[in-house]
Each structure stands twice: as structure tokens, then as C-alpha cells.
PDB file of N, CA and C in Angstrom:
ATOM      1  N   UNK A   1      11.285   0.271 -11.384  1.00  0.00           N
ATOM      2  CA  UNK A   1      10.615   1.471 -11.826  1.00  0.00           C
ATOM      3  C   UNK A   1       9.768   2.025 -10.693  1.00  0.00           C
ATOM      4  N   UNK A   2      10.016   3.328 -10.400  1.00  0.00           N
ATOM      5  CA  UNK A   2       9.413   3.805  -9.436  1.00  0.00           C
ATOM      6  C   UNK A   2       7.775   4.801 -10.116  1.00  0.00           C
ATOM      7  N   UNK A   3       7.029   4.451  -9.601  1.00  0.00           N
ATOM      8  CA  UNK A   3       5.747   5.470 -10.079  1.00  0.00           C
ATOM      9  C   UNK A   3       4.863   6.112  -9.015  1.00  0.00           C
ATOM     10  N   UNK A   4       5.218   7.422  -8.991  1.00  0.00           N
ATOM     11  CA  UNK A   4       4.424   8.404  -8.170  1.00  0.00           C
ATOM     12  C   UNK A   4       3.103   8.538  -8.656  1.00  0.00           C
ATOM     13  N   UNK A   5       1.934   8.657  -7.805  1.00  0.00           N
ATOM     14  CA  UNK A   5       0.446   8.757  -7.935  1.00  0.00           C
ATOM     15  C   UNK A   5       0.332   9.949  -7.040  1.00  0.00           C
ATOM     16  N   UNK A   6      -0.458  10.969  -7.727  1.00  0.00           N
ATOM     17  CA  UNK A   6      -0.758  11.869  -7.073  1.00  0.00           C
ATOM     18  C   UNK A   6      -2.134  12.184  -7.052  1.00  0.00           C
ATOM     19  N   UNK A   7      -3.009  12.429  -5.883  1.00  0.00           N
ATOM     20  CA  UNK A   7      -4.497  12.436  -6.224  1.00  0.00           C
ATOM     21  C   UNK A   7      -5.116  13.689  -5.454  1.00  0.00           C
ATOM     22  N   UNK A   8      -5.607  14.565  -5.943  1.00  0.00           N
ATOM     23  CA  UNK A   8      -6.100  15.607  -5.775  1.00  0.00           C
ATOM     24  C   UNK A   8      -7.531  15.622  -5.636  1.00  0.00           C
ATOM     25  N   UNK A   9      -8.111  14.978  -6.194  1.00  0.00           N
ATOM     26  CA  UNK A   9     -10.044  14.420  -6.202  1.00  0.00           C
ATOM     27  C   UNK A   9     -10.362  13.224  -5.783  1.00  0.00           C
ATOM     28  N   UNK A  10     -11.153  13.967  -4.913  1.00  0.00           N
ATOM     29  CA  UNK A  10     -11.934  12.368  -4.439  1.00  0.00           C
ATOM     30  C   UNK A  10     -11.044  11.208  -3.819  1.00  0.00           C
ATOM     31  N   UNK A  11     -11.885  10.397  -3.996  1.00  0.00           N
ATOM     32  CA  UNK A  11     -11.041   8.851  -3.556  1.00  0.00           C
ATOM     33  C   UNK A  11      -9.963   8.154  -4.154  1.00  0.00           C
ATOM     34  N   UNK A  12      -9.024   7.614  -4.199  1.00  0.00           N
ATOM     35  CA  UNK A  12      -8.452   7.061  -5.404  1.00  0.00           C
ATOM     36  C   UNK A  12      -7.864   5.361  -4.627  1.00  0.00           C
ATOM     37  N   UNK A  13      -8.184   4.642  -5.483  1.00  0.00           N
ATOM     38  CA  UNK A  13      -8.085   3.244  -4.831  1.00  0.00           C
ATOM     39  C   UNK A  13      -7.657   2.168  -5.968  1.00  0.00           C
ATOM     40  N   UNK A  14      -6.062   1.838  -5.617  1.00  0.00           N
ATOM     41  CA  UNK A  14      -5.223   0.821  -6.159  1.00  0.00           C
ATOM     42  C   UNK A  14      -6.146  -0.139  -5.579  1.00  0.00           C
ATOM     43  N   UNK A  15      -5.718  -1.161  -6.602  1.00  0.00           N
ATOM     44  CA  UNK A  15      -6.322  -2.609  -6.046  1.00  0.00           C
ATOM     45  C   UNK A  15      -5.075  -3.699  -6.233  1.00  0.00           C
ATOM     46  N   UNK A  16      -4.698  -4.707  -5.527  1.00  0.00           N
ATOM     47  CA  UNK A  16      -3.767  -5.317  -5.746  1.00  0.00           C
ATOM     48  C   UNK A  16      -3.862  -6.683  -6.037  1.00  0.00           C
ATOM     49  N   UNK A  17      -2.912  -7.912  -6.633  1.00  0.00           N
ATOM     50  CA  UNK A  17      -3.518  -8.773  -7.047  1.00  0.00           C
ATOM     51  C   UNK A  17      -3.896  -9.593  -5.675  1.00  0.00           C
ATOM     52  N   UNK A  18      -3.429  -9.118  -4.448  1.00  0.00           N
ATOM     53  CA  UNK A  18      -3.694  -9.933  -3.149  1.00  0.00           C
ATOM     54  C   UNK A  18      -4.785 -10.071  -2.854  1.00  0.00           C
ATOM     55  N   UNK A  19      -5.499  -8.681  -3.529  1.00  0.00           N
ATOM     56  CA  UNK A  19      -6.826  -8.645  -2.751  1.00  0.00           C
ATOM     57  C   UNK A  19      -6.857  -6.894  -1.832  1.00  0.00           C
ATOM     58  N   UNK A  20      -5.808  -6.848  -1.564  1.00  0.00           N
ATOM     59  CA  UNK A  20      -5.420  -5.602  -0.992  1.00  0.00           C
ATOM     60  C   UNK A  20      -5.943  -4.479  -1.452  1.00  0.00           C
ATOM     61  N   UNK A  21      -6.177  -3.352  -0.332  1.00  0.00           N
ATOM     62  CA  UNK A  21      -6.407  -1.676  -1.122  1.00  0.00           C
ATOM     63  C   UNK A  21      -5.739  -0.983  -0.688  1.00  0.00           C
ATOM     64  N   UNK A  22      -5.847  -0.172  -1.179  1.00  0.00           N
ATOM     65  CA  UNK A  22      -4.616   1.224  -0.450  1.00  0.00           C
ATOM     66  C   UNK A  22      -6.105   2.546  -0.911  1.00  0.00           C
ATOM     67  N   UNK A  23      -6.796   3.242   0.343  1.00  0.00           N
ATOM     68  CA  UNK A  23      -7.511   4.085  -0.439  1.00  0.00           C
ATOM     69  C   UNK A  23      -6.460   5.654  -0.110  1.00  0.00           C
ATOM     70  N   UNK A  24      -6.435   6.423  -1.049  1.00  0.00           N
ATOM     71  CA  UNK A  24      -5.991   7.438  -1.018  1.00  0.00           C
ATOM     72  C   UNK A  24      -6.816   8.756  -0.855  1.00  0.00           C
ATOM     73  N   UNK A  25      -6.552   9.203   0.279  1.00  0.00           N
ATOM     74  CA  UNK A  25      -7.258  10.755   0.483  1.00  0.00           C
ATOM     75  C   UNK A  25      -7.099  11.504  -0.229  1.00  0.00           C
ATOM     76  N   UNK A  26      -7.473  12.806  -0.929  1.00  0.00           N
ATOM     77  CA  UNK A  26      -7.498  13.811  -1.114  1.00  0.00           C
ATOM     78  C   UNK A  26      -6.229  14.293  -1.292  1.00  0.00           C
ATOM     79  N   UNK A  27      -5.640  14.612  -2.167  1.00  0.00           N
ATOM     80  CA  UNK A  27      -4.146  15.590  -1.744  1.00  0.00           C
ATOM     81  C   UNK A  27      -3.282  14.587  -1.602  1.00  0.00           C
ATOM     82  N   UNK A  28      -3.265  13.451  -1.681  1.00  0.00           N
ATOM     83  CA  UNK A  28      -2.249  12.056  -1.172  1.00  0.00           C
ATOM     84  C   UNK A  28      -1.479  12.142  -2.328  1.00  0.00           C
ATOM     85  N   UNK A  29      -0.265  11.744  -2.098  1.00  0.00           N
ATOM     86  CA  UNK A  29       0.791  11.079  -3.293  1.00  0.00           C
ATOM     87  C   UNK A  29       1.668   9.779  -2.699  1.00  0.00           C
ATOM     88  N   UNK A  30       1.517   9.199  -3.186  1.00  0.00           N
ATOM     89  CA  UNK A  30       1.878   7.537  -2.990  1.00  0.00           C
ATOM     90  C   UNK A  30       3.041   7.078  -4.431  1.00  0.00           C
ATOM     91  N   UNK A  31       4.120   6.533  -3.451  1.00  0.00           N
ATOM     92  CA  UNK A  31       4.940   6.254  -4.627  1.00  0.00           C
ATOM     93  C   UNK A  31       5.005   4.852  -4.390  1.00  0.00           C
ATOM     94  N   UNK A  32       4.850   3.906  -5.457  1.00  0.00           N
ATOM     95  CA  UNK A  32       5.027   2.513  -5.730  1.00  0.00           C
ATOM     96  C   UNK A  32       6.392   2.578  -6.228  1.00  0.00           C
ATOM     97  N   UNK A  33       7.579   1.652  -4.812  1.00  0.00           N
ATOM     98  CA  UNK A  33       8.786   1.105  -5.031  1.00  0.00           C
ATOM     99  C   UNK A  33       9.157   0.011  -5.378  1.00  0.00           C
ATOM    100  N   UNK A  34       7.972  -1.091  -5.013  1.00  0.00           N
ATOM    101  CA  UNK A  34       8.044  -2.276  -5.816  1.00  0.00           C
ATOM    102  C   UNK A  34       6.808  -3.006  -5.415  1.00  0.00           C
ATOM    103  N   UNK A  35       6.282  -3.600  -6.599  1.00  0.00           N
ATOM    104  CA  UNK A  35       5.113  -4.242  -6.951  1.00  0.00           C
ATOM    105  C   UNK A  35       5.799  -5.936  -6.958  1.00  0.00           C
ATOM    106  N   UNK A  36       5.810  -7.178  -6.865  1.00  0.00           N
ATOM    107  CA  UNK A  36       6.148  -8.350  -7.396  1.00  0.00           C
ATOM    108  C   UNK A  36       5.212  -9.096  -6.657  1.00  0.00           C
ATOM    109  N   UNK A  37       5.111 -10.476  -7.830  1.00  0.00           N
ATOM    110  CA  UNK A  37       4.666 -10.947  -7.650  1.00  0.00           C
ATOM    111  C   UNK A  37       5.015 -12.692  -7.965  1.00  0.00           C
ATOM    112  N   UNK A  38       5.231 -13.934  -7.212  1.00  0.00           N
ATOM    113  CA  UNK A  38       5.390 -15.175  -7.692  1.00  0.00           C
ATOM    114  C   UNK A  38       4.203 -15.715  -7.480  1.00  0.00           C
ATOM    115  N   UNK A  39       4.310 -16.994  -7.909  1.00  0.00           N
ATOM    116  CA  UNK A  39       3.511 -18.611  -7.909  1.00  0.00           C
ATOM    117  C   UNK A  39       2.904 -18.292  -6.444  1.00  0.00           C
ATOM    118  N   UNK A  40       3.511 -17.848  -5.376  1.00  0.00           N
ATOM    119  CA  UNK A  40       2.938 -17.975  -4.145  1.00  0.00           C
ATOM    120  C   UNK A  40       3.147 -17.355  -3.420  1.00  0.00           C
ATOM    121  N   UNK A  41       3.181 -15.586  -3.343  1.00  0.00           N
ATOM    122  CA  UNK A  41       3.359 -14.431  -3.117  1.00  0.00           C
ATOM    123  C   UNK A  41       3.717 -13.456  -3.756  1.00  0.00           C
ATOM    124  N   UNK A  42       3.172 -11.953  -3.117  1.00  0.00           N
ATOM    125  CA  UNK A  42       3.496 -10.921  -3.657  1.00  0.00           C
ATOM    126  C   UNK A  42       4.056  -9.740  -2.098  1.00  0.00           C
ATOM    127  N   UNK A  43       4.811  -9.367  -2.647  1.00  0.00           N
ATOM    128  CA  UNK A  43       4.989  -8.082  -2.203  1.00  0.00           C
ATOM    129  C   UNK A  43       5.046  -6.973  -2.828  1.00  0.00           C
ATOM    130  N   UNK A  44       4.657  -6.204  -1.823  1.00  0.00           N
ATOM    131  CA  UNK A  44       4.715  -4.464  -1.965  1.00  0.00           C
ATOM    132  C   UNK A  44       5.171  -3.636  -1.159  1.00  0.00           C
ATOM    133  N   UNK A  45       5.972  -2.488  -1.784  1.00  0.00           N
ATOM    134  CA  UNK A  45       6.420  -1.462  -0.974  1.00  0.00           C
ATOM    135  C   UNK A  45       6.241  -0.060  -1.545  1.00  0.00           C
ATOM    136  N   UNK A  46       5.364   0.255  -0.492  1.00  0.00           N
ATOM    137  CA  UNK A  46       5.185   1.969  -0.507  1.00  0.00           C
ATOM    138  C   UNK A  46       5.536   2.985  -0.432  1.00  0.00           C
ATOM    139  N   UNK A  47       5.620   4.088  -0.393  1.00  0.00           N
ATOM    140  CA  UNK A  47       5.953   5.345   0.185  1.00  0.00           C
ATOM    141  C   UNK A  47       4.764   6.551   0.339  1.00  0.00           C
ATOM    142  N   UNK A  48       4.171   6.877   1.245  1.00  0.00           N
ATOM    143  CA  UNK A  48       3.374   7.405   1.409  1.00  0.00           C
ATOM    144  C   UNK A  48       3.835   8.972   1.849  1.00  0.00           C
ATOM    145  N   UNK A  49       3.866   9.707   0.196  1.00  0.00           N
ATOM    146  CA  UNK A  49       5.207  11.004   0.404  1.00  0.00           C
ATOM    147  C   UNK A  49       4.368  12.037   1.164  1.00  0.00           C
ATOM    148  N   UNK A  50       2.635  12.277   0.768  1.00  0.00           N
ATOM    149  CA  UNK A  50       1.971  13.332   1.498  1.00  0.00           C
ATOM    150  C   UNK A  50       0.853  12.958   1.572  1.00  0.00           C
ATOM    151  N   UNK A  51       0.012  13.537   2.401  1.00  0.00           N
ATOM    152  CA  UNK A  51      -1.420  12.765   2.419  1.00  0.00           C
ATOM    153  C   UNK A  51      -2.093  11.913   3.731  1.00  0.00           C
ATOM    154  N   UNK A  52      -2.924  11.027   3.454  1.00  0.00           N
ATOM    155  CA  UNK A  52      -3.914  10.238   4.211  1.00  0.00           C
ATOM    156  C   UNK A  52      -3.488   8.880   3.321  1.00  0.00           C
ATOM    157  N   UNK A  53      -3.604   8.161   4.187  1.00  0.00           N
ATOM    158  CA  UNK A  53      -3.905   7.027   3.218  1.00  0.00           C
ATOM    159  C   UNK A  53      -4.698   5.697   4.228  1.00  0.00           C
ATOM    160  N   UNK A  54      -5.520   4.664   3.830  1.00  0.00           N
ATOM    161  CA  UNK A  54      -5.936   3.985   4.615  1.00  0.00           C
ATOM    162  C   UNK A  54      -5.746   2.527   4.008  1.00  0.00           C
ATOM    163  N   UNK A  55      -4.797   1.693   4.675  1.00  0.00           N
ATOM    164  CA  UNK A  55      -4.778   0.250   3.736  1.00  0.00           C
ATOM    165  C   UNK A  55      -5.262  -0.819   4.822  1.00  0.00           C
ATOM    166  N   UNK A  56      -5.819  -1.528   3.824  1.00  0.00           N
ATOM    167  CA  UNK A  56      -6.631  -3.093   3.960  1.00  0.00           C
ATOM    168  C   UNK A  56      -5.953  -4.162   3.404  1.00  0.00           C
ATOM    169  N   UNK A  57      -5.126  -4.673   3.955  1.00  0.00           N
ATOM    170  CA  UNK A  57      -4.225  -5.519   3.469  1.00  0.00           C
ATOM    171  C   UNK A  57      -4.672  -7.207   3.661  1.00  0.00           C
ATOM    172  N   UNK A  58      -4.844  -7.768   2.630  1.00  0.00           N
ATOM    173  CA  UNK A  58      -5.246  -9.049   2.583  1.00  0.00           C
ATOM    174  C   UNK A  58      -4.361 -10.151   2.160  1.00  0.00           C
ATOM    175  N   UNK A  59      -3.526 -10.572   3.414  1.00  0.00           N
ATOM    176  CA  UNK A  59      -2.281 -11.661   3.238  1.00  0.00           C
ATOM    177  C   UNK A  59      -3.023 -12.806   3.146  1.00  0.00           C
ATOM    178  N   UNK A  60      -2.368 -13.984   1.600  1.00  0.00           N
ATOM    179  CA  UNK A  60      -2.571 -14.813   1.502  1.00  0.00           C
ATOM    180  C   UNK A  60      -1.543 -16.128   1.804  1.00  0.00           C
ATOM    181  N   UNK A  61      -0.920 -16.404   3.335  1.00  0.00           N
ATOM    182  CA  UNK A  61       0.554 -17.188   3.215  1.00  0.00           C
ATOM    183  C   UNK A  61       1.548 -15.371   3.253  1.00  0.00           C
ATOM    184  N   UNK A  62       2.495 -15.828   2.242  1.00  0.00           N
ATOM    185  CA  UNK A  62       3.298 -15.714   2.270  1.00  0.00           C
ATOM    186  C   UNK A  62       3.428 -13.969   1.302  1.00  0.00           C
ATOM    187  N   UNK A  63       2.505 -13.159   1.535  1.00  0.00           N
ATOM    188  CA  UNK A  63       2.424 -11.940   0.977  1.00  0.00           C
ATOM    189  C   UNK A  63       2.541 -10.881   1.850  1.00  0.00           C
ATOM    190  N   UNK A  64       3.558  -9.605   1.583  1.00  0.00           N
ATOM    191  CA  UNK A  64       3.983  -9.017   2.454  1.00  0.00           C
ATOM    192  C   UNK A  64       3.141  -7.382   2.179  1.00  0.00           C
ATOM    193  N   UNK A  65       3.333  -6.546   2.488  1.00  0.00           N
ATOM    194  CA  UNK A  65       3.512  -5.094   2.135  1.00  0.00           C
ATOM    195  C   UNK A  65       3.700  -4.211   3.487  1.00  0.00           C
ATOM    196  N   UNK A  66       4.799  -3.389   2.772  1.00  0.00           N
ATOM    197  CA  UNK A  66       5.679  -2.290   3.340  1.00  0.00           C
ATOM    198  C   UNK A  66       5.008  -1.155   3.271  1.00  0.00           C
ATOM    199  N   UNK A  67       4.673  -0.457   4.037  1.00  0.00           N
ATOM    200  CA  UNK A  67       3.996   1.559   3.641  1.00  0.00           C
ATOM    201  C   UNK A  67       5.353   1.940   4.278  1.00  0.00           C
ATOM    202  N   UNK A  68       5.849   2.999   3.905  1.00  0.00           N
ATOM    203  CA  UNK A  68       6.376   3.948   5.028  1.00  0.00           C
ATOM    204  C   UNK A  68       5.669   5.430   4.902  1.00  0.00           C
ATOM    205  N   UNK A  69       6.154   6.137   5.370  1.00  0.00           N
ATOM    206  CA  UNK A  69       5.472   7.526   5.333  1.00  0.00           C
ATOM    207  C   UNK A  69       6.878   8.726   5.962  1.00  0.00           C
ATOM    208  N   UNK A  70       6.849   9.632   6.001  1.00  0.00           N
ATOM    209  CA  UNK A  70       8.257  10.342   6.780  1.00  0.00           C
ATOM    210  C   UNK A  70       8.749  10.162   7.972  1.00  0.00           C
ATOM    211  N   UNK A  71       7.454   9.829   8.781  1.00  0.00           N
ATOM    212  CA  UNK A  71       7.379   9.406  10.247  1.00  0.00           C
ATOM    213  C   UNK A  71       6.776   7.555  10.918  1.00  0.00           C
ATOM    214  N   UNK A  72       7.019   6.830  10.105  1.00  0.00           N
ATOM    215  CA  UNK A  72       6.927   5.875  10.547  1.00  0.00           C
ATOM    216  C   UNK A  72       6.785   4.988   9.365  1.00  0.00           C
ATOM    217  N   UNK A  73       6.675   3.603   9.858  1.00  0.00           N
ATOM    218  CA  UNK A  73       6.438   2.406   8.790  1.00  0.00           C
ATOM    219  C   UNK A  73       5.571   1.394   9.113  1.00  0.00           C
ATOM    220  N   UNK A  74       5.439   0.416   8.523  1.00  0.00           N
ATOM    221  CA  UNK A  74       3.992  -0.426   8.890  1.00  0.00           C
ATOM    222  C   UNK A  74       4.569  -1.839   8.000  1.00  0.00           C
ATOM    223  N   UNK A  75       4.304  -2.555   8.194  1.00  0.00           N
ATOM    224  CA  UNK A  75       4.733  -3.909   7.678  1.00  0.00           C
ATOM    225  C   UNK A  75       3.787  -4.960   8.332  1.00  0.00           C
ATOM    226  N   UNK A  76       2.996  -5.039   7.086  1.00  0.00           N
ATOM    227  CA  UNK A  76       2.447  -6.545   7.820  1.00  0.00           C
ATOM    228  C   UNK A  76       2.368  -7.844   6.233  1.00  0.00           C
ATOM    229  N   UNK A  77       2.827  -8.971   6.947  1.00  0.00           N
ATOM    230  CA  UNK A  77       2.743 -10.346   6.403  1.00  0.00           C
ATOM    231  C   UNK A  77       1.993 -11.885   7.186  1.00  0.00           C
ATOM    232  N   UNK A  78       2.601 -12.929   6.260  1.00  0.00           N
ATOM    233  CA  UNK A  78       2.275 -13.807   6.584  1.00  0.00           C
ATOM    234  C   UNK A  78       0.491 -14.808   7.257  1.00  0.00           C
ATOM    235  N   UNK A  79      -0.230 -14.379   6.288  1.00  0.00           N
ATOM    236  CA  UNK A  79      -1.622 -15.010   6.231  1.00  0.00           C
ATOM    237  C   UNK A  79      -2.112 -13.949   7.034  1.00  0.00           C
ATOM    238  N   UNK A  80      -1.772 -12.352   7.928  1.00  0.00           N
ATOM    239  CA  UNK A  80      -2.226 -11.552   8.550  1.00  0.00           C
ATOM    240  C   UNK A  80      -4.087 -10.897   7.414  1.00  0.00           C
ATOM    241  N   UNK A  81      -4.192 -10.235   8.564  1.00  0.00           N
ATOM    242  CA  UNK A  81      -5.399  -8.984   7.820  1.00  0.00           C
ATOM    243  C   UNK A  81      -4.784  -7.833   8.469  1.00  0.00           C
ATOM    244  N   UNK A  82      -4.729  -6.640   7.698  1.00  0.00           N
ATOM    245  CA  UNK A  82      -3.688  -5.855   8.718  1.00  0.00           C
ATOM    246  C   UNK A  82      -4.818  -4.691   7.750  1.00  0.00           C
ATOM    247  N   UNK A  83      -5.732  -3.747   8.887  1.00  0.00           N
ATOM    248  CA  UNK A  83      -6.389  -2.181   8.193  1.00  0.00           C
ATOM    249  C   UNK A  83      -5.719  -1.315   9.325  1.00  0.00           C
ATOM    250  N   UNK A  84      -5.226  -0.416   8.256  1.00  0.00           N
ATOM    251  CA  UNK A  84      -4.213   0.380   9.124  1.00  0.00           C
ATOM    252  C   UNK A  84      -4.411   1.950   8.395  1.00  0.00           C
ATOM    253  N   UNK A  85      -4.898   2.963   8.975  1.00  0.00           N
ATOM    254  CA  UNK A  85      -4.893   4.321   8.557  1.00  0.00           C
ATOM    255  C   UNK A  85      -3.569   5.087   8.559  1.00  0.00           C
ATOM    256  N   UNK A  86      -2.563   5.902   7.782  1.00  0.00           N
ATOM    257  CA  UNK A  86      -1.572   6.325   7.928  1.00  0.00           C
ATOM    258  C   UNK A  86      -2.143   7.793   7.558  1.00  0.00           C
ATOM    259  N   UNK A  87      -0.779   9.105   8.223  1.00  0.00           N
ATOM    260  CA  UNK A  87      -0.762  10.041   7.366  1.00  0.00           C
ATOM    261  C   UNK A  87       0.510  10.098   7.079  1.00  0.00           C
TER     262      UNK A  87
END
């Protein structure tokens, strides 16, 4: 299941069970392609369709997450800390 977020006001800030944020600028729309989660990881994958977005990614082991955006991608895993600003 795919779910588009679109945020027009203010701040808007997913929280994930990693620990992770994704804050969303103003005007951002962020589509969640997949959320999962096991016993001893989670991944996530993004799409960052318009907007700002700024993520704080908090790998525990073996937890991944994907952003892409139109012009590039970002991937960080494996026990990392990865804060990464996209537009």
C-alpha cells in the first residue's frame, strides 16, 4: 500500500519505530512505499515527490531506509546515524 502525505503547514514529522524522523517542509509530499518491520529490523522506502525534507535516521544493526527524490537517492544502513537534508 502506497500512502502519499502532503503537507502544506508548518512542520510535519513521521516518527518511525527505529527511532528515525523524516521532518517535512512546507509544501512537501512524501510517499511511503514500504514501511516493514521484523524481530530485528526495519526498513523504509521513500519517495520524496516535492518539497524539502530533512531525515535523521537512527540505525539499530540491521535497519535500512531508502529516500529518493527525482534527482537523486540516499540509502543509509547497518548500525549507521545518517542526517541528511534532501529537496
Amino acid at each position: 500500500m502506497r500512502k502519499n502525505i502532503p503537507w502544506r503547514r508548518r512542520l510535519a514529522a513521521p516518527k518511525f519505530e527505529d527511532g528515525s524522523v523524516v521532518y517535512l517542509a512546507e509544501r512537501s509530499v512524501v510517499q511511503f512505499k514500504k514501511l516493514q518491520a521484523t524481530d530485528d529490523s526495519t526498513e523504509s522506502r521513500l519517495y520524496l515527490l516535492t518539497g524539502t525534507a530533512t531525515i535523521v535516521h537512527k540505525s539499530h544493526g540491521q535497519d535500512e531506509m531508502f529516500v529518493q527524490t527525482p534527482t537523486s537517492k540516499l540509502h543509509s544502513k547497518d548500525g549507521s546515524r545518517c542526517a541528511s537534508r534532501v529537496r
